[in-house]
PDB file of N, CA and C in Angstrom:
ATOM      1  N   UNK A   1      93.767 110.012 125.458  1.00  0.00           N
ATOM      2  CA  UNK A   1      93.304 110.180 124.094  1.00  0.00           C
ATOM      3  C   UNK A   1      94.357 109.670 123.108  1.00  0.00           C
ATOM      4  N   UNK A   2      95.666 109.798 123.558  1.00  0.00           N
ATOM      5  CA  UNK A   2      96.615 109.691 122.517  1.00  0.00           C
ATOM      6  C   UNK A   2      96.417 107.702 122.364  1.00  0.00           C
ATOM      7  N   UNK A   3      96.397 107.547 123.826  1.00  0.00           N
ATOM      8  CA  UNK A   3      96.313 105.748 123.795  1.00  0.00           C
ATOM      9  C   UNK A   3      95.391 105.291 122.648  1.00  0.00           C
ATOM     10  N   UNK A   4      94.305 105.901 122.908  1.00  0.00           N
ATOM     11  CA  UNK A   4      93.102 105.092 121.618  1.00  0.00           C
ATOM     12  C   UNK A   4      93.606 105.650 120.307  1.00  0.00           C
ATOM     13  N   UNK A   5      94.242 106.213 120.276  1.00  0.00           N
ATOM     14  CA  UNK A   5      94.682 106.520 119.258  1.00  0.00           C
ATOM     15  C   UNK A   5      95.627 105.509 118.755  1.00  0.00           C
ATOM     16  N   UNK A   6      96.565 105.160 119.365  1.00  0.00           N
ATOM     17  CA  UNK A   6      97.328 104.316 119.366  1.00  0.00           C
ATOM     18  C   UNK A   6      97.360 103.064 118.984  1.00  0.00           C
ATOM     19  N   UNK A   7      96.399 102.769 119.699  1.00  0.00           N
ATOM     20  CA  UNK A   7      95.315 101.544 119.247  1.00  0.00           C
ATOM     21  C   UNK A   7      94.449 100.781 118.177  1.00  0.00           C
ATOM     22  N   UNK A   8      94.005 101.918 117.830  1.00  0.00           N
ATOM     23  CA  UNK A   8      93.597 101.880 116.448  1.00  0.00           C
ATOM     24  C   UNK A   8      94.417 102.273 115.785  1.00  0.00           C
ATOM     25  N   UNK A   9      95.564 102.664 115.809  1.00  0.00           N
ATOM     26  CA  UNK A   9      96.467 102.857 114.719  1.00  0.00           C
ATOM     27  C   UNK A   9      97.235 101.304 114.705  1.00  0.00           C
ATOM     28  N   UNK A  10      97.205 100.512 115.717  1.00  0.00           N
ATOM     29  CA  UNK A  10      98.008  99.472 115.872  1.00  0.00           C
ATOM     30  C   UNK A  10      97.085  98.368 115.324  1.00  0.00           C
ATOM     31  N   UNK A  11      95.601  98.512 115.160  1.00  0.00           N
ATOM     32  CA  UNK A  11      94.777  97.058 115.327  1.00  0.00           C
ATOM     33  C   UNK A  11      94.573  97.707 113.966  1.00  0.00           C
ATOM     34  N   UNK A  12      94.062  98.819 113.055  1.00  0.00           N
ATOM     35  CA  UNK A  12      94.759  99.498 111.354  1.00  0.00           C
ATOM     36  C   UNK A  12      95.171  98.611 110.775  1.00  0.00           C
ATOM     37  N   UNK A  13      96.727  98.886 111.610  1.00  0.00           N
ATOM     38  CA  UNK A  13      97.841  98.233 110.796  1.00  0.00           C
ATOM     39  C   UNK A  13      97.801  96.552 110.962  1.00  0.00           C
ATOM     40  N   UNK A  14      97.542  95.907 112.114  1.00  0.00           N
ATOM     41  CA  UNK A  14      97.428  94.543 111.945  1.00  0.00           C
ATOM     42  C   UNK A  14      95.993  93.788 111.128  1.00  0.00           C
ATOM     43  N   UNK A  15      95.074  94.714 110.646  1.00  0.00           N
ATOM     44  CA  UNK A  15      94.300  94.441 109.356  1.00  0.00           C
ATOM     45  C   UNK A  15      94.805  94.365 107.905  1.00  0.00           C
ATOM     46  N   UNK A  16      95.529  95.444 108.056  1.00  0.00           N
ATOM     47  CA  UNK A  16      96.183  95.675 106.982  1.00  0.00           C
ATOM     48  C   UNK A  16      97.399  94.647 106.250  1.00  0.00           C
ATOM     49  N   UNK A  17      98.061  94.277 107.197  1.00  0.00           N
ATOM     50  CA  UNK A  17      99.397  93.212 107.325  1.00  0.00           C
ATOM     51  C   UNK A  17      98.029  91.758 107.074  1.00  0.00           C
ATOM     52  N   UNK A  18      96.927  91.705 107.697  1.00  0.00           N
ATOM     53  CA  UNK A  18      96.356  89.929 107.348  1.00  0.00           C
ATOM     54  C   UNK A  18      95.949  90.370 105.769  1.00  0.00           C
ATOM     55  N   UNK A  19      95.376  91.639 105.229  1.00  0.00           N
ATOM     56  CA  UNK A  19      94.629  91.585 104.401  1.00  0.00           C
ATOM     57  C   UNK A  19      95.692  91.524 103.216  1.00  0.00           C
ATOM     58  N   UNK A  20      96.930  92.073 103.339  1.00  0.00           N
ATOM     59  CA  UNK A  20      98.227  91.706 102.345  1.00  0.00           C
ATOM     60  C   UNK A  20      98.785  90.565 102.162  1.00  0.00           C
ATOM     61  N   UNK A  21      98.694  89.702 103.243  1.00  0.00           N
ATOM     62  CA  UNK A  21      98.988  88.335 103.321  1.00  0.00           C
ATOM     63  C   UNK A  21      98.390  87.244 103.061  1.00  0.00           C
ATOM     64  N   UNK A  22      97.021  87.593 103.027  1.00  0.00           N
ATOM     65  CA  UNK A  22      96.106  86.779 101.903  1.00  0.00           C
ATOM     66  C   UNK A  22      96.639  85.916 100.967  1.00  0.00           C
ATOM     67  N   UNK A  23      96.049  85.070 100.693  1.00  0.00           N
ATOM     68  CA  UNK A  23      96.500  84.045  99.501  1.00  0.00           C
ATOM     69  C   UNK A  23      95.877  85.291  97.812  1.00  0.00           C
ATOM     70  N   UNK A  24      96.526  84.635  96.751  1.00  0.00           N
ATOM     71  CA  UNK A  24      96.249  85.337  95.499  1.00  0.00           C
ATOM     72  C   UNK A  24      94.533  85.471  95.403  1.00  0.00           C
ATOM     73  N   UNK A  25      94.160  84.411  95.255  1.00  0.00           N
ATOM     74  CA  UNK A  25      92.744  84.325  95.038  1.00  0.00           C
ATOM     75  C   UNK A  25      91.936  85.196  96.295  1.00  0.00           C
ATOM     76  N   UNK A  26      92.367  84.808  97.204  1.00  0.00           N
ATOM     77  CA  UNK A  26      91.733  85.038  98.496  1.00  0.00           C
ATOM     78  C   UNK A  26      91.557  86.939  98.053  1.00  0.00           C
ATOM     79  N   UNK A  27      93.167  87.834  97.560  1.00  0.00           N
ATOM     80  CA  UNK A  27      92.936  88.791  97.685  1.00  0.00           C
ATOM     81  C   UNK A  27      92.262  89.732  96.591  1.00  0.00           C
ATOM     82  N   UNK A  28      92.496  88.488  94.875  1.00  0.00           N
ATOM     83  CA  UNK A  28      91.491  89.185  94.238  1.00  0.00           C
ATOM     84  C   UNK A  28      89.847  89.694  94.984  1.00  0.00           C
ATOM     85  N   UNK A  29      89.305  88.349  95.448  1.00  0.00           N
ATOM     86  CA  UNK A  29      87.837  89.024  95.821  1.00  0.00           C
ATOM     87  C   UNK A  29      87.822  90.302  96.689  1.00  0.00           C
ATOM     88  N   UNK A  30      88.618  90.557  97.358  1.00  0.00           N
ATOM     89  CA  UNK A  30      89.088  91.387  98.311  1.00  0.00           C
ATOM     90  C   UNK A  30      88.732  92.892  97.531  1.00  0.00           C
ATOM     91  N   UNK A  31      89.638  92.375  96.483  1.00  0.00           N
ATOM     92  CA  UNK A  31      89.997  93.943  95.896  1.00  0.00           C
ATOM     93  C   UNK A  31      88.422  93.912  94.955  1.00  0.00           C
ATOM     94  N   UNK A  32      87.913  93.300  94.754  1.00  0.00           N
ATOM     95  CA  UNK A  32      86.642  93.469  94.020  1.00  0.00           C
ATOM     96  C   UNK A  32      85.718  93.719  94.708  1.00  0.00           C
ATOM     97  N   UNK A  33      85.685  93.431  96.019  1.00  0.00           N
ATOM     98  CA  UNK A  33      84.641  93.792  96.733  1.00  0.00           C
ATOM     99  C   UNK A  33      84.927  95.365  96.926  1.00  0.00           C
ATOM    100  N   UNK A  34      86.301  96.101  97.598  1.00  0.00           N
ATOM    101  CA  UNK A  34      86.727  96.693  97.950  1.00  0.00           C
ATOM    102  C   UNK A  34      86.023  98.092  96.298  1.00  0.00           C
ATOM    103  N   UNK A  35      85.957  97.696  95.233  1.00  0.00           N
ATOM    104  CA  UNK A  35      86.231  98.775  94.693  1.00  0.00           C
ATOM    105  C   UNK A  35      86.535  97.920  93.026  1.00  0.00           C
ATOM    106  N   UNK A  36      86.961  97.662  92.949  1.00  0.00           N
ATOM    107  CA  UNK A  36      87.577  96.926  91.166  1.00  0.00           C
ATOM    108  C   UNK A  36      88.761  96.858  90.803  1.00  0.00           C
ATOM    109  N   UNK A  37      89.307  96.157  90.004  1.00  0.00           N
ATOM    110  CA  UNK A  37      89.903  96.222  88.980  1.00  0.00           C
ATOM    111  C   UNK A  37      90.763  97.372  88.748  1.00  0.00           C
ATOM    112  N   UNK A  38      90.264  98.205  88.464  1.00  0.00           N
ATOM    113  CA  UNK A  38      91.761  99.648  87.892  1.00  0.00           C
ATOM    114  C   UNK A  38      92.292  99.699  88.095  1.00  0.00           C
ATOM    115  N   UNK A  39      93.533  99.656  87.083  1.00  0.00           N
ATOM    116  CA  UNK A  39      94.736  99.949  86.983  1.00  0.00           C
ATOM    117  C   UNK A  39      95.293 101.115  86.912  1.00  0.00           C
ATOM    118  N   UNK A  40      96.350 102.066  87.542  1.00  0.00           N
ATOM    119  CA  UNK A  40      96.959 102.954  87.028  1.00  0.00           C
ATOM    120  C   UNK A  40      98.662 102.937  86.597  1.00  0.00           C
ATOM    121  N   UNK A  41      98.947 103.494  86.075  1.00  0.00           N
ATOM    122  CA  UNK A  41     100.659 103.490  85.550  1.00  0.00           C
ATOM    123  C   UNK A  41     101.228 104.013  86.695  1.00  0.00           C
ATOM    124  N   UNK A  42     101.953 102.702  86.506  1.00  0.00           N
ATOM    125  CA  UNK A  42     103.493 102.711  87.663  1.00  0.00           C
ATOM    126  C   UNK A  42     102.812 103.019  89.106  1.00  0.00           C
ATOM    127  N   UNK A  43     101.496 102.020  89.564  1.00  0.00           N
ATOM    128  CA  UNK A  43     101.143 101.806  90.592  1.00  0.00           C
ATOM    129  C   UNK A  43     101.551 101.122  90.917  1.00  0.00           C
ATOM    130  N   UNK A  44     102.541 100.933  92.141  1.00  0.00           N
ATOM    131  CA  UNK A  44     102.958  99.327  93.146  1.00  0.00           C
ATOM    132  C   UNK A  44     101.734  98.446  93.305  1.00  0.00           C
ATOM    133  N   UNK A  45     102.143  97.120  93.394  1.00  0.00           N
ATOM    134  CA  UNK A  45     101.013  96.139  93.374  1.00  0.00           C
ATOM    135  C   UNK A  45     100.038  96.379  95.225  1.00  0.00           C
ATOM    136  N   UNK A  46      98.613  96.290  94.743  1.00  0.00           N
ATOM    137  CA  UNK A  46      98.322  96.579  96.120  1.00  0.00           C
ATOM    138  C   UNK A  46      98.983  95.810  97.303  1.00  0.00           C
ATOM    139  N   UNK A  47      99.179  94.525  97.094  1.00  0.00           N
ATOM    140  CA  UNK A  47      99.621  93.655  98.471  1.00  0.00           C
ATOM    141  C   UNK A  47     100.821  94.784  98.286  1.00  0.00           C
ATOM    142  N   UNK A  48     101.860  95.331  97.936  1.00  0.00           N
ATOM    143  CA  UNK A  48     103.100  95.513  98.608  1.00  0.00           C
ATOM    144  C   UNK A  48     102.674  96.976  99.421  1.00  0.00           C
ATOM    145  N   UNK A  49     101.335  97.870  98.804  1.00  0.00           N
ATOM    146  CA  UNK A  49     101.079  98.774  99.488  1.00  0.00           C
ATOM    147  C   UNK A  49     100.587  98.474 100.694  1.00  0.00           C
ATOM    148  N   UNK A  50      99.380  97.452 100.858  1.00  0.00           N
ATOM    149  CA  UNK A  50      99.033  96.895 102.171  1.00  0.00           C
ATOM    150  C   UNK A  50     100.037  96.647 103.616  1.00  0.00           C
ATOM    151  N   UNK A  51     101.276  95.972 102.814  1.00  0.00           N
ATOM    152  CA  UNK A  51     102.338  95.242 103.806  1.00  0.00           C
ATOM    153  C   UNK A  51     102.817  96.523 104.176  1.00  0.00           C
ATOM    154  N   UNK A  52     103.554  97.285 103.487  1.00  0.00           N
ATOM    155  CA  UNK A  52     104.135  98.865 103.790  1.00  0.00           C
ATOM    156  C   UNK A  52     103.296 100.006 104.748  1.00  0.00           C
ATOM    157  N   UNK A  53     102.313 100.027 104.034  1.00  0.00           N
ATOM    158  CA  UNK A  53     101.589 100.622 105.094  1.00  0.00           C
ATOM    159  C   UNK A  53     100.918 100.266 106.553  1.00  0.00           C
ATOM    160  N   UNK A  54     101.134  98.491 105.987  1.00  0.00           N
ATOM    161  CA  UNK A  54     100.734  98.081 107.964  1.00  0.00           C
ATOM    162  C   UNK A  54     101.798  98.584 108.656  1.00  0.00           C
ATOM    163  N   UNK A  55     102.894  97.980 108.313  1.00  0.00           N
ATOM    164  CA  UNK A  55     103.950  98.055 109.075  1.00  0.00           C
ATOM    165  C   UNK A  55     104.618  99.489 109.397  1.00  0.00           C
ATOM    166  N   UNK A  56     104.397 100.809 108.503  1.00  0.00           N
ATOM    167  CA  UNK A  56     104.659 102.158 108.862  1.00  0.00           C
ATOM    168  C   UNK A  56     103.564 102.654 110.053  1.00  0.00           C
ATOM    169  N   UNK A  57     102.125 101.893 109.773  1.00  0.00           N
ATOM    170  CA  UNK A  57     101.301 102.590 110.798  1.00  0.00           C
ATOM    171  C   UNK A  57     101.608 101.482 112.057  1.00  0.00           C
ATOM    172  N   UNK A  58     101.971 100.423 111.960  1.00  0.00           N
ATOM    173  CA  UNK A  58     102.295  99.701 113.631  1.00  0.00           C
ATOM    174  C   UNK A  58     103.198 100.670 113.949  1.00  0.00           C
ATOM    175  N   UNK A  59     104.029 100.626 113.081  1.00  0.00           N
ATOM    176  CA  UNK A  59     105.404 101.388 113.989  1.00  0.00           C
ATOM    177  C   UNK A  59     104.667 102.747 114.857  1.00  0.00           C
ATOM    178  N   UNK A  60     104.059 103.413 113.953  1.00  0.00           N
ATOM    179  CA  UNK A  60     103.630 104.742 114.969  1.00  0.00           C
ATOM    180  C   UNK A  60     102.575 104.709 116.123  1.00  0.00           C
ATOM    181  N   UNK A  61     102.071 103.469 115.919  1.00  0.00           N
ATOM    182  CA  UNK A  61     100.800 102.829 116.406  1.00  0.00           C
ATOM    183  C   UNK A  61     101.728 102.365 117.991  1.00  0.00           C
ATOM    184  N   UNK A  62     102.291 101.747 117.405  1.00  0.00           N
ATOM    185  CA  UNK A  62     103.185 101.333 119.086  1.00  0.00           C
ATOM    186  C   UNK A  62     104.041 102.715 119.527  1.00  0.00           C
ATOM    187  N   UNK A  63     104.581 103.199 119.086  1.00  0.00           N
ATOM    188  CA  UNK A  63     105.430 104.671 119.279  1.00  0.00           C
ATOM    189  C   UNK A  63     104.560 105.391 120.067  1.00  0.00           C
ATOM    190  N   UNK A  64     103.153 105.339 119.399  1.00  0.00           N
ATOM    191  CA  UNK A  64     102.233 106.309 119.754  1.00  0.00           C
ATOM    192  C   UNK A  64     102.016 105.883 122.124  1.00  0.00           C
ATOM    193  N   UNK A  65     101.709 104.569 121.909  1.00  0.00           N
ATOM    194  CA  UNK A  65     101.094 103.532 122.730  1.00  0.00           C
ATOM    195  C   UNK A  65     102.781 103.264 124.011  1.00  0.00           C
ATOM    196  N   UNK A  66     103.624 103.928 123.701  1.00  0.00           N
ATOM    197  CA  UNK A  66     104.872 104.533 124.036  1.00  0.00           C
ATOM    198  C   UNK A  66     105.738 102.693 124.057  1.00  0.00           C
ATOM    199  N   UNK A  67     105.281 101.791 123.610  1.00  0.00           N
ATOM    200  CA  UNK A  67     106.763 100.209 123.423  1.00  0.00           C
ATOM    201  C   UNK A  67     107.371 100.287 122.877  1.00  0.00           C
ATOM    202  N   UNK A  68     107.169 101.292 121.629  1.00  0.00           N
ATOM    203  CA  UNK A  68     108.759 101.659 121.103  1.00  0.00           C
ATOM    204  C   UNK A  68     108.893 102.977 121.544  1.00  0.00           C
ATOM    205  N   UNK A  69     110.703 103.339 121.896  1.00  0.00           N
ATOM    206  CA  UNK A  69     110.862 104.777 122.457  1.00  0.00           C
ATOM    207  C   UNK A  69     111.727 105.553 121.254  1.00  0.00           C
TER     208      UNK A  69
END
């Protein structure tokens, strides 16, 4: 159980890492499809949340999946 878990925490995060890496244009539609436009104060730009959060959930995603010890 923990494996599929793992898994999808790992294939998550490697959505997450293509969908941050998007070209500009590519990720406006993204975010419009996703929801809109809004802004809030002293929100980080979404791509840097995307990249951060792929890469915190691979890490646990493989941890989980035991390649990192």
């Amino acid at each position: 159980m923990i494996t599929k878990f793992g898994l999808v925490l790992c294939l998550a995060s490697v959505a997450m890492l293509i969908t941050g890496s998007l070209p500009k244009d590519k990720m406006d539609k993204v975010q419009t499809f996703m929801g809109g436009q809004t802004k809030y104060d002293n929100q980080p730009p979404v791509r840097l949340q995307l990249l951060v959060g792929g890469i915190f959930f691979l890490i646990i995603g493989l941890v989980m999946l035991g390649v990192i010890h």
